[in-house]
N, C-alpha and C. Protein backbone atom coordinates (compact mmCIF):
# COMPACT_ATOMS: atom_id res chain seq x y z
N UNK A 1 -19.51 3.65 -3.70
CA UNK A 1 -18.69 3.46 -4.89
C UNK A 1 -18.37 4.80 -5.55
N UNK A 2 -19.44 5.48 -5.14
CA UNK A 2 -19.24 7.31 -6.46
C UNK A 2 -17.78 7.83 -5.39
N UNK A 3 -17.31 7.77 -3.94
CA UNK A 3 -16.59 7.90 -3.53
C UNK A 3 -15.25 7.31 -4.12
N UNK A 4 -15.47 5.88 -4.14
CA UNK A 4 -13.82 5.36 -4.94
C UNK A 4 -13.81 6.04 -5.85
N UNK A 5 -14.33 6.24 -6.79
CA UNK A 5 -14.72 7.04 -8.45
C UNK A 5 -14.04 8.26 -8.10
N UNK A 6 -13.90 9.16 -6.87
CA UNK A 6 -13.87 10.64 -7.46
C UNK A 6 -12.64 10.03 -7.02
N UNK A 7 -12.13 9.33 -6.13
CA UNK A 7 -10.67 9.30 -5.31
C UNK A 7 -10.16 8.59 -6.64
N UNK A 8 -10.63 7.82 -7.35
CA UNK A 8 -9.54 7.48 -8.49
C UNK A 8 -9.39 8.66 -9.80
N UNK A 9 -10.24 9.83 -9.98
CA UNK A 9 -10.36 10.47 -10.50
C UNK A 9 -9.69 11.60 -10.06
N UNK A 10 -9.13 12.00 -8.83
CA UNK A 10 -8.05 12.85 -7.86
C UNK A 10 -6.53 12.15 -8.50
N UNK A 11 -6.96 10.91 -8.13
CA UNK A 11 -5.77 9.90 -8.48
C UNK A 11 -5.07 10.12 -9.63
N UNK A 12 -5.68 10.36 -10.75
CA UNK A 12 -5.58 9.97 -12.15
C UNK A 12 -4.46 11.49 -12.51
N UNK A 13 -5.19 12.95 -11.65
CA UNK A 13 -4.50 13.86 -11.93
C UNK A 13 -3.31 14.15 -11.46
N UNK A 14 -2.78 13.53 -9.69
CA UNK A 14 -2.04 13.31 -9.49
C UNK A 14 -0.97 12.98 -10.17
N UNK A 15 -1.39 11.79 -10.49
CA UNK A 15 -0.23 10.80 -11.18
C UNK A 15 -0.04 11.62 -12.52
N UNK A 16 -0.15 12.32 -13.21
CA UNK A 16 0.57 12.91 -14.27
C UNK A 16 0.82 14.02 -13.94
N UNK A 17 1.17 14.73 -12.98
CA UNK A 17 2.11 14.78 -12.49
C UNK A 17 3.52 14.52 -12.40
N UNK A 18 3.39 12.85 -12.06
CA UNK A 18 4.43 12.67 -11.68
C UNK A 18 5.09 11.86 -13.02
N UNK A 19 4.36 11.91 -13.87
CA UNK A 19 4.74 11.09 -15.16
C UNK A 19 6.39 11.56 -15.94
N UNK A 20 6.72 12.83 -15.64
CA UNK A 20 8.14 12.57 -16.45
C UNK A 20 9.01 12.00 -15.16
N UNK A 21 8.86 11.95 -14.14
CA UNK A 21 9.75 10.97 -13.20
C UNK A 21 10.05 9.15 -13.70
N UNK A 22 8.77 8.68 -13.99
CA UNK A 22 8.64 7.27 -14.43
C UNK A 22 9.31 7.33 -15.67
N UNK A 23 9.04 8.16 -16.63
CA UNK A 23 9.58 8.16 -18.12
C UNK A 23 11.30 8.29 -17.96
N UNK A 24 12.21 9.31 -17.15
CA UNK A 24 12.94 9.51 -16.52
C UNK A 24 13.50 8.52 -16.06
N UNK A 25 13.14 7.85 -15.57
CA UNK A 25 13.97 6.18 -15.04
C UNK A 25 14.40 5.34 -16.01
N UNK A 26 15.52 5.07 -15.66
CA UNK A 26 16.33 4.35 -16.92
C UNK A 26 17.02 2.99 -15.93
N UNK A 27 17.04 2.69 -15.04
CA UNK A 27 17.49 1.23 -14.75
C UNK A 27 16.11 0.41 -15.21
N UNK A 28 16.64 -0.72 -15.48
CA UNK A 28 15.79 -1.89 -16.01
C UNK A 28 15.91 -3.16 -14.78
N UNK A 29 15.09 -3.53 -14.79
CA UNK A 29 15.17 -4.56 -13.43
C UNK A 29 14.03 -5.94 -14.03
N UNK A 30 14.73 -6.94 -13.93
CA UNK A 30 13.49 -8.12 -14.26
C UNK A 30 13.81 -8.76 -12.85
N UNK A 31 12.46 -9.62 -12.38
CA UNK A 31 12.11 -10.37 -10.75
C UNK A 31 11.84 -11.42 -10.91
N UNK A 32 12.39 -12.48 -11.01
CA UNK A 32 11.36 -13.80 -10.89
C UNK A 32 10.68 -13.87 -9.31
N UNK A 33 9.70 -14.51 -9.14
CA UNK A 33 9.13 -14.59 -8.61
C UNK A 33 9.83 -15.73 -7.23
N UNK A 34 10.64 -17.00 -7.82
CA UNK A 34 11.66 -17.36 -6.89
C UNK A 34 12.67 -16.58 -6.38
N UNK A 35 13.26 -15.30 -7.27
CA UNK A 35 14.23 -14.52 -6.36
C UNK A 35 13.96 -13.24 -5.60
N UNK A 36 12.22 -13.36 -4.90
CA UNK A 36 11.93 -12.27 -4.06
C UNK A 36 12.26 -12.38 -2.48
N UNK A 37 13.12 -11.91 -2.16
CA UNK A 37 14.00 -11.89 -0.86
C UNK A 37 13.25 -10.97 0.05
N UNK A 38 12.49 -12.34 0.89
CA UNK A 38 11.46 -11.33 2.21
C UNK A 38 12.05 -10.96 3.46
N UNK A 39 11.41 -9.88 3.68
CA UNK A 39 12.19 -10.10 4.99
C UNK A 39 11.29 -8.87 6.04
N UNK A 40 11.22 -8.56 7.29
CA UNK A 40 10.52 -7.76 8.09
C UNK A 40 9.63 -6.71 7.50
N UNK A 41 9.02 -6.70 7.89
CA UNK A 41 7.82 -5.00 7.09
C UNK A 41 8.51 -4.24 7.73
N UNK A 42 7.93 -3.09 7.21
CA UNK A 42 8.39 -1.73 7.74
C UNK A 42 7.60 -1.34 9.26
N UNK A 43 8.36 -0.64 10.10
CA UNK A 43 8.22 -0.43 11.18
C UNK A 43 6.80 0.03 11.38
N UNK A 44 6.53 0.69 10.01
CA UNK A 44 5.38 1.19 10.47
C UNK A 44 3.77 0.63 10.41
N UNK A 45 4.26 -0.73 9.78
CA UNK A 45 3.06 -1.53 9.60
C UNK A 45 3.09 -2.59 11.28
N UNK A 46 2.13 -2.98 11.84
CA UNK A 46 2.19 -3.50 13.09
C UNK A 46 2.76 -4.79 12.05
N UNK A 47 2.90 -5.72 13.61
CA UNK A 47 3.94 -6.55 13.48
C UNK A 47 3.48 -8.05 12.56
N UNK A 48 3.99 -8.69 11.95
CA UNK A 48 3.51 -9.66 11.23
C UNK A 48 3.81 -9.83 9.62
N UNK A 49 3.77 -8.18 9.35
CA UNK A 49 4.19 -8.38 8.00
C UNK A 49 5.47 -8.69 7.61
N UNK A 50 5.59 -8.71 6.64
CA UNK A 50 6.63 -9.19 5.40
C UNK A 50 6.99 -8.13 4.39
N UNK A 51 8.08 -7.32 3.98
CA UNK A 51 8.46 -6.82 2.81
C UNK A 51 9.50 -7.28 1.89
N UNK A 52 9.39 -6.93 0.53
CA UNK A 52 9.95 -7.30 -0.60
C UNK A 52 10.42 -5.82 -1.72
N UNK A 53 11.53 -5.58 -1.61
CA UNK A 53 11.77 -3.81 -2.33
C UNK A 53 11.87 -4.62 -3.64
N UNK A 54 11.37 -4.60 -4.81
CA UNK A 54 11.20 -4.87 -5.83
C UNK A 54 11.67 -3.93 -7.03
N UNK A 55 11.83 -2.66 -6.70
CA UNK A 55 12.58 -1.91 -7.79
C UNK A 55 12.45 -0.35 -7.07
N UNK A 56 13.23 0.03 -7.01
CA UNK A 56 13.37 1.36 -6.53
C UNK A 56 13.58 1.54 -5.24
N UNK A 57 13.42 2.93 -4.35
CA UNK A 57 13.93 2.90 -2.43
C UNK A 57 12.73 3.57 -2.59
N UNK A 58 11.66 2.89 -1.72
CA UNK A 58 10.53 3.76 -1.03
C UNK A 58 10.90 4.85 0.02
N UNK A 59 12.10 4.60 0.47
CA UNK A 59 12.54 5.90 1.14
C UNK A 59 13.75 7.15 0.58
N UNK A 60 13.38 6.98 -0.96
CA UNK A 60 14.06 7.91 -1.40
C UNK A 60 13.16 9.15 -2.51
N UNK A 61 13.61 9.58 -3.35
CA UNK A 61 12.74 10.05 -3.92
C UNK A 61 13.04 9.17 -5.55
N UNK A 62 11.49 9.15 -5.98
CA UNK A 62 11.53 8.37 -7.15
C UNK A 62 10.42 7.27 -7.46
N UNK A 63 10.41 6.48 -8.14
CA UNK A 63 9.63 5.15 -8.34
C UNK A 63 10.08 4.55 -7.69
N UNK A 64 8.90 3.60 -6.89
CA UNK A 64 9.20 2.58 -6.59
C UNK A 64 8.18 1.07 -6.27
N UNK A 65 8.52 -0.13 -6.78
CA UNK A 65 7.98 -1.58 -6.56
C UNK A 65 7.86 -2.26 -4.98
N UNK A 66 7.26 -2.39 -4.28
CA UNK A 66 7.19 -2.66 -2.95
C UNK A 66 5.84 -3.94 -2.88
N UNK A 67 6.65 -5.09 -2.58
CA UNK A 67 5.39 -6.05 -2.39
C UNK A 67 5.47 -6.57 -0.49
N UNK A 68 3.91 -6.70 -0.27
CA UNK A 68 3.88 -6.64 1.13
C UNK A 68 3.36 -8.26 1.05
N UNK A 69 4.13 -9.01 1.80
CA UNK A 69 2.98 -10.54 2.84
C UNK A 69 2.35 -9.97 3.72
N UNK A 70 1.23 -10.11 3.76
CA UNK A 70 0.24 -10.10 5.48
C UNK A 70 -0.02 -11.28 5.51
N UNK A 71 0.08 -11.69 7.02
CA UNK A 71 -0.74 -12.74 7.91
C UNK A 71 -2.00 -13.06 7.60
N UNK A 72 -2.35 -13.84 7.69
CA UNK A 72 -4.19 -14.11 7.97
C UNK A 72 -4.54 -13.60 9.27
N UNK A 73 -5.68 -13.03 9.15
CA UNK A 73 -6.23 -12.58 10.34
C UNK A 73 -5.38 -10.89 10.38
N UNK A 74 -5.15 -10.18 9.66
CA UNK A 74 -4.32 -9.23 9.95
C UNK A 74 -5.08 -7.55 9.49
N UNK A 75 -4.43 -6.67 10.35
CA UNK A 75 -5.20 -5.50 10.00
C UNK A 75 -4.34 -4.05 9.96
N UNK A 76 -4.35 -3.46 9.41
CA UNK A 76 -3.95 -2.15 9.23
C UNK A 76 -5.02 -0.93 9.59
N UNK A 77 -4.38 -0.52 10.90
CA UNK A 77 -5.85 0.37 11.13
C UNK A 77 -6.15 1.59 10.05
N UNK A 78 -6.88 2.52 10.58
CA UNK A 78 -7.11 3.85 9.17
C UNK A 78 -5.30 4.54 9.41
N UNK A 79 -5.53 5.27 8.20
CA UNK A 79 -4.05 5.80 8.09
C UNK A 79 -4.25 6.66 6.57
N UNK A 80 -3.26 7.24 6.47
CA UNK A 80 -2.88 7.89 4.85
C UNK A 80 -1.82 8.25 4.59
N UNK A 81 -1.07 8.51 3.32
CA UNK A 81 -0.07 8.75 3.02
C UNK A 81 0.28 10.05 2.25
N UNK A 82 1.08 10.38 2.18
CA UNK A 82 1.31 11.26 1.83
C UNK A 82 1.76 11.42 0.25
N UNK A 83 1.88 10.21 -0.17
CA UNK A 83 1.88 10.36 -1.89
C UNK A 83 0.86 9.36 -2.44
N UNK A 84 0.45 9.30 -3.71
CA UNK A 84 -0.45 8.34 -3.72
C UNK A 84 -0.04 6.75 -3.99
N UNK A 85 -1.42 6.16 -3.20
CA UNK A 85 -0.97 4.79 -3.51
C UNK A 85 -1.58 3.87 -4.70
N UNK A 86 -0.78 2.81 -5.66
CA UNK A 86 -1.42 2.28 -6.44
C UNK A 86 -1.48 0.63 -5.93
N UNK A 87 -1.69 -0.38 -5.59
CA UNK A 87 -1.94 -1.31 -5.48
C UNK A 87 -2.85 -2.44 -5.77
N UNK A 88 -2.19 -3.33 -5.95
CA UNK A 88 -2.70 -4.65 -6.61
C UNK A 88 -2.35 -5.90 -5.70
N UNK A 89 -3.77 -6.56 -5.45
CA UNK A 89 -3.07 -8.04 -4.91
C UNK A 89 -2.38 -8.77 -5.66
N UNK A 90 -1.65 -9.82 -5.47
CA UNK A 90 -1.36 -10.89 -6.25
C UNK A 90 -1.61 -12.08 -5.62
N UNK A 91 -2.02 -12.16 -4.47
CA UNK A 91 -2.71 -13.16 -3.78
C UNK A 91 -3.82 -12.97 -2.70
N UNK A 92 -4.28 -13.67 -2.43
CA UNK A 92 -5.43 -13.69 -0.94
C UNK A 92 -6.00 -13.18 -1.42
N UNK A 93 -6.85 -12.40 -0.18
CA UNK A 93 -7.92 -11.53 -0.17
C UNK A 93 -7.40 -10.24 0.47
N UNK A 94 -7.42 -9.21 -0.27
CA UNK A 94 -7.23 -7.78 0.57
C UNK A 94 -8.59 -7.11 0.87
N UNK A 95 -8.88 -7.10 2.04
CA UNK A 95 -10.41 -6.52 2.35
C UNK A 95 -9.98 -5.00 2.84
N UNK A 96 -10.18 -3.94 1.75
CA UNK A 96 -10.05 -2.11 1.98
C UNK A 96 -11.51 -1.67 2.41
N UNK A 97 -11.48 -0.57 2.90
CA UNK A 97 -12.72 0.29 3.76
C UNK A 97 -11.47 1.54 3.79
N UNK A 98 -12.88 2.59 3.20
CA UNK A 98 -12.71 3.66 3.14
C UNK A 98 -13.12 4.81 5.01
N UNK A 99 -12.43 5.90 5.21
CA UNK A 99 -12.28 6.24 6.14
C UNK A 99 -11.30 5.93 7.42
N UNK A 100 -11.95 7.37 8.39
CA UNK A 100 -10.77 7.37 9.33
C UNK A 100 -11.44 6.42 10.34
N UNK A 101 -12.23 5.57 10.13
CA UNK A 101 -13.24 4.60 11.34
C UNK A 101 -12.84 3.36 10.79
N UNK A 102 -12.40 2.37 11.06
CA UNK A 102 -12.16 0.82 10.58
C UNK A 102 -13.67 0.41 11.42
N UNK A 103 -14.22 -0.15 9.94
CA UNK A 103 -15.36 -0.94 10.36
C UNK A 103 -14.88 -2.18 9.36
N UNK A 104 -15.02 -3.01 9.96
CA UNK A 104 -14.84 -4.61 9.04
C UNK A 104 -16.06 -4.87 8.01
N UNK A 105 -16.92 -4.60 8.38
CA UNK A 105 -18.31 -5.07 7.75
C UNK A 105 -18.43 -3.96 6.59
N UNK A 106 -17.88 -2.97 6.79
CA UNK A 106 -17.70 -2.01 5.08
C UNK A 106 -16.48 -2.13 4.87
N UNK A 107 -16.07 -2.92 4.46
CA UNK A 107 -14.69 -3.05 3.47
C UNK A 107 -14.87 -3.66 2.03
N UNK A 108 -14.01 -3.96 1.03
CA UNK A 108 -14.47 -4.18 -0.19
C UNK A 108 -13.25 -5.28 -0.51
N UNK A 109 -14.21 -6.61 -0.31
CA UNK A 109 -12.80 -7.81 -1.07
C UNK A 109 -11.87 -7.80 -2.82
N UNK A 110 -11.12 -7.72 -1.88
CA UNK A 110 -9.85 -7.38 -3.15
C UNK A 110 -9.31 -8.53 -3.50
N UNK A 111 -9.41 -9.32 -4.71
CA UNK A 111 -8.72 -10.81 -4.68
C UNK A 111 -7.41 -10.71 -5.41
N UNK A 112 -6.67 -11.74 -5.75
CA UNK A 112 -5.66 -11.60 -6.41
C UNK A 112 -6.10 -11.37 -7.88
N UNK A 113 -5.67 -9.73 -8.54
CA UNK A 113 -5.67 -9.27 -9.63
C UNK A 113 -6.37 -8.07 -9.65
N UNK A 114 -7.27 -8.15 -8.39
CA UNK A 114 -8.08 -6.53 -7.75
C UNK A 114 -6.63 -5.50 -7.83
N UNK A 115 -7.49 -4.41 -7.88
CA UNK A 115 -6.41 -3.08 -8.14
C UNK A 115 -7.25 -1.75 -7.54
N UNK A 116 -6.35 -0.88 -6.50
CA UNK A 116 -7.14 -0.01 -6.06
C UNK A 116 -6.19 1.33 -6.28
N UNK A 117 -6.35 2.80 -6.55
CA UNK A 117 -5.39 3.88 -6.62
C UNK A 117 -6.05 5.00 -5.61
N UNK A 118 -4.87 5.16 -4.68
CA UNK A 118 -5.94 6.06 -3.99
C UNK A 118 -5.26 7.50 -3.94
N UNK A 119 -5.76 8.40 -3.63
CA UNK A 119 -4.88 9.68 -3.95
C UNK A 119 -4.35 10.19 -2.55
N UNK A 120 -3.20 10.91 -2.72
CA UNK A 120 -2.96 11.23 -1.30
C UNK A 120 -3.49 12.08 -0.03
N UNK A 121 -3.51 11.66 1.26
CA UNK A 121 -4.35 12.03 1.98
C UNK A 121 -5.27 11.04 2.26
N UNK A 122 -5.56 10.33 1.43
CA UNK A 122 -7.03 9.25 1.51
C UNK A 122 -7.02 8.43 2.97
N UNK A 123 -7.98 9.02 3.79
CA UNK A 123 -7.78 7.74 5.03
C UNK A 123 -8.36 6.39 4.68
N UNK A 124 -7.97 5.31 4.91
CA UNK A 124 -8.03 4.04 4.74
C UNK A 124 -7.69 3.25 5.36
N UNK A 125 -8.59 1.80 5.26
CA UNK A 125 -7.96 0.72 6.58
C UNK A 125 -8.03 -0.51 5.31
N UNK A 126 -7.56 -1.69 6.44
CA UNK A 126 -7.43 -3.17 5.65
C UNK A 126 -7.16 -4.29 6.44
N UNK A 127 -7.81 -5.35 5.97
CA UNK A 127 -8.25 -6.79 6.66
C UNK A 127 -7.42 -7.44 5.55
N UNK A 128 -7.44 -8.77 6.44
CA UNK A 128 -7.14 -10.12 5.50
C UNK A 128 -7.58 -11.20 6.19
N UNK A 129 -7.88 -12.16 5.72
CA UNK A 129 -8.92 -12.80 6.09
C UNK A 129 -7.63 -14.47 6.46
N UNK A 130 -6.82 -14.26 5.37
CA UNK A 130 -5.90 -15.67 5.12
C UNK A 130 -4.50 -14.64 4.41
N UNK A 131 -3.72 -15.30 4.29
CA UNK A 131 -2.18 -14.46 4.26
C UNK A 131 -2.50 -14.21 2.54
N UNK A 132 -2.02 -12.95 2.45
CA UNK A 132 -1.99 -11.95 1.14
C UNK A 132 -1.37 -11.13 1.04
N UNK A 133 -0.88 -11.36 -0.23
CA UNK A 133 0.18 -10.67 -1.06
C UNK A 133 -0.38 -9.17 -1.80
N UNK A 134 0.25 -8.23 -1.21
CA UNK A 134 -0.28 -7.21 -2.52
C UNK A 134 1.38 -6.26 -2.60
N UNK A 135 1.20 -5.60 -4.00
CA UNK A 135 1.92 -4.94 -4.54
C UNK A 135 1.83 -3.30 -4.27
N UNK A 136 2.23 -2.62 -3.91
CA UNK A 136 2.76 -1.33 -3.55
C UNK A 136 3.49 -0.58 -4.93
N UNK A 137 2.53 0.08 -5.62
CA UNK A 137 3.81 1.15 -6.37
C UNK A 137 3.83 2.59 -5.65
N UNK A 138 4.52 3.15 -6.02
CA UNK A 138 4.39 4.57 -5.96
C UNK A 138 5.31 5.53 -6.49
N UNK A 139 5.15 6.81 -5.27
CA UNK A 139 6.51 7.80 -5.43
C UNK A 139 6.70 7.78 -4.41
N UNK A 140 8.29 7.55 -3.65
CA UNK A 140 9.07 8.06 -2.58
C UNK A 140 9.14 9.49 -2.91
N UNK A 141 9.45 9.85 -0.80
CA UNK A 141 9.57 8.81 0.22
C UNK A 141 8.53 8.28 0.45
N UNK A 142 7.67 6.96 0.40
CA UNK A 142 6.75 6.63 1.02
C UNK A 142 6.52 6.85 2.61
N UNK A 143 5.57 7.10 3.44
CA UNK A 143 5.31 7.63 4.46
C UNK A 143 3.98 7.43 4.80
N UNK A 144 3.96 6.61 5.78
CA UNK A 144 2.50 5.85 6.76
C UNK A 144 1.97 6.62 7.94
N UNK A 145 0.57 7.42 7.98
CA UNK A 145 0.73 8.35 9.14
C UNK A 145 -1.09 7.67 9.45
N UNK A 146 -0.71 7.02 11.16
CA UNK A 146 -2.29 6.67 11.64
C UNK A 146 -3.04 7.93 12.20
N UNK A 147 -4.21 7.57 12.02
CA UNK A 147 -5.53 8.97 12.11
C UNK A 147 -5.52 8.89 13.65
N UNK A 148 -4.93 7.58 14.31
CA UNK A 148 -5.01 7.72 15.15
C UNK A 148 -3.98 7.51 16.01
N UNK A 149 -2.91 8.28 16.53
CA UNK A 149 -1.52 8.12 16.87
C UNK A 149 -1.27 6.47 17.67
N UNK A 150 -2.33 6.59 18.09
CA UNK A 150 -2.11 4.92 19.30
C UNK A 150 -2.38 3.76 18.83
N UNK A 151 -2.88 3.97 17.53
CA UNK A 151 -2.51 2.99 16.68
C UNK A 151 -1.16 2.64 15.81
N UNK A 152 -0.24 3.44 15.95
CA UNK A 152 1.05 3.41 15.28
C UNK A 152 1.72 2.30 15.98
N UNK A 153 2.31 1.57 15.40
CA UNK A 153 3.08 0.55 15.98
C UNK A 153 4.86 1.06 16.31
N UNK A 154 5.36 1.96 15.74
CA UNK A 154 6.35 2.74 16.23
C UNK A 154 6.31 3.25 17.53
N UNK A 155 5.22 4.23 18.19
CA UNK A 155 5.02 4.41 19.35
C UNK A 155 4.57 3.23 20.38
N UNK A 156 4.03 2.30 19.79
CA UNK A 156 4.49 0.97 20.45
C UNK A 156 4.86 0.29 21.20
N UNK A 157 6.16 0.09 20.26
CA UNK A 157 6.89 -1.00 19.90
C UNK A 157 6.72 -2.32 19.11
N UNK A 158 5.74 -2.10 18.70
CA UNK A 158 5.12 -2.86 17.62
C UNK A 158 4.11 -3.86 17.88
């Protein structure tokens, strides 16, 4: 746990940082929850998921809202990004584990309303046990890089 602690404490300096970007944004966007239009994940998540762009282009530069569906039974091997990530479930179970080793049995259940910030660089993996929803903020470009290339679902094919 003193590990999540310093990575949310990396986190914390990060992100102000990036604070006159968010202040800076001036479109207004409201979502109901019936008009979230799913459709394929991103290439770089293996195959199964679901994305939802919710406010902003994760592949541009700027803020942005990104909600993911996973499958039940589904996994994201270790990986990190290159800006930081803030996320929140809003459903299921998101099971996170820290490091470049995916072990299932050290991961930490995330339920709907759990919230994790991790700073960039952070290697990390993730389970789901039954299909779950979590929320993605950040800063674009967002960018998914595995610790371990043969785990990329791009080199692949998914």
């Amino acid at each position: 746990m003193r590990t999540v602690s310093r990575v949310l404490i990396v986190f914390a300096v990060v992100l102000i940082g990036f604070a006159p970007r968010v202040v800076a944004q001036d479109e207004h966007k409201i979502v109901m929850p019936d008009d979230i239009a799913w459709s394929a994940g991103p290439p770089s998540l293996p195959a199964g998921a679901e994305a939802a762009v919710l406010y902003g282009d994760p592949a541009a530069e700027g803020v942005f809202a990104l909600r993911l569906k996973l499958p039940a039974d589904y996994h994201i091997p270790p990986h990190t990004h290159p800006r930081p990530e803030v996320v929140t479930v809003i459903s299921g179970t998101f099971r996170i584990g820290m490091g470049e080793t995916a072990n299932e049995e050290e991961t930490e259940d995330l339920t709907a309303g759990g919230f994790f910030a991790f700073a960039p660089d952070t290697a990390h993996f993730a389970y789901t046990g039954e299909e779950t929803v979590v929320q993605l903020n950040s800063v674009g470009p967002w960018a998914l890089e595995y610790v371990n290339p043969e785990d990329d679902p791009r080199e692949s094919g998914g």
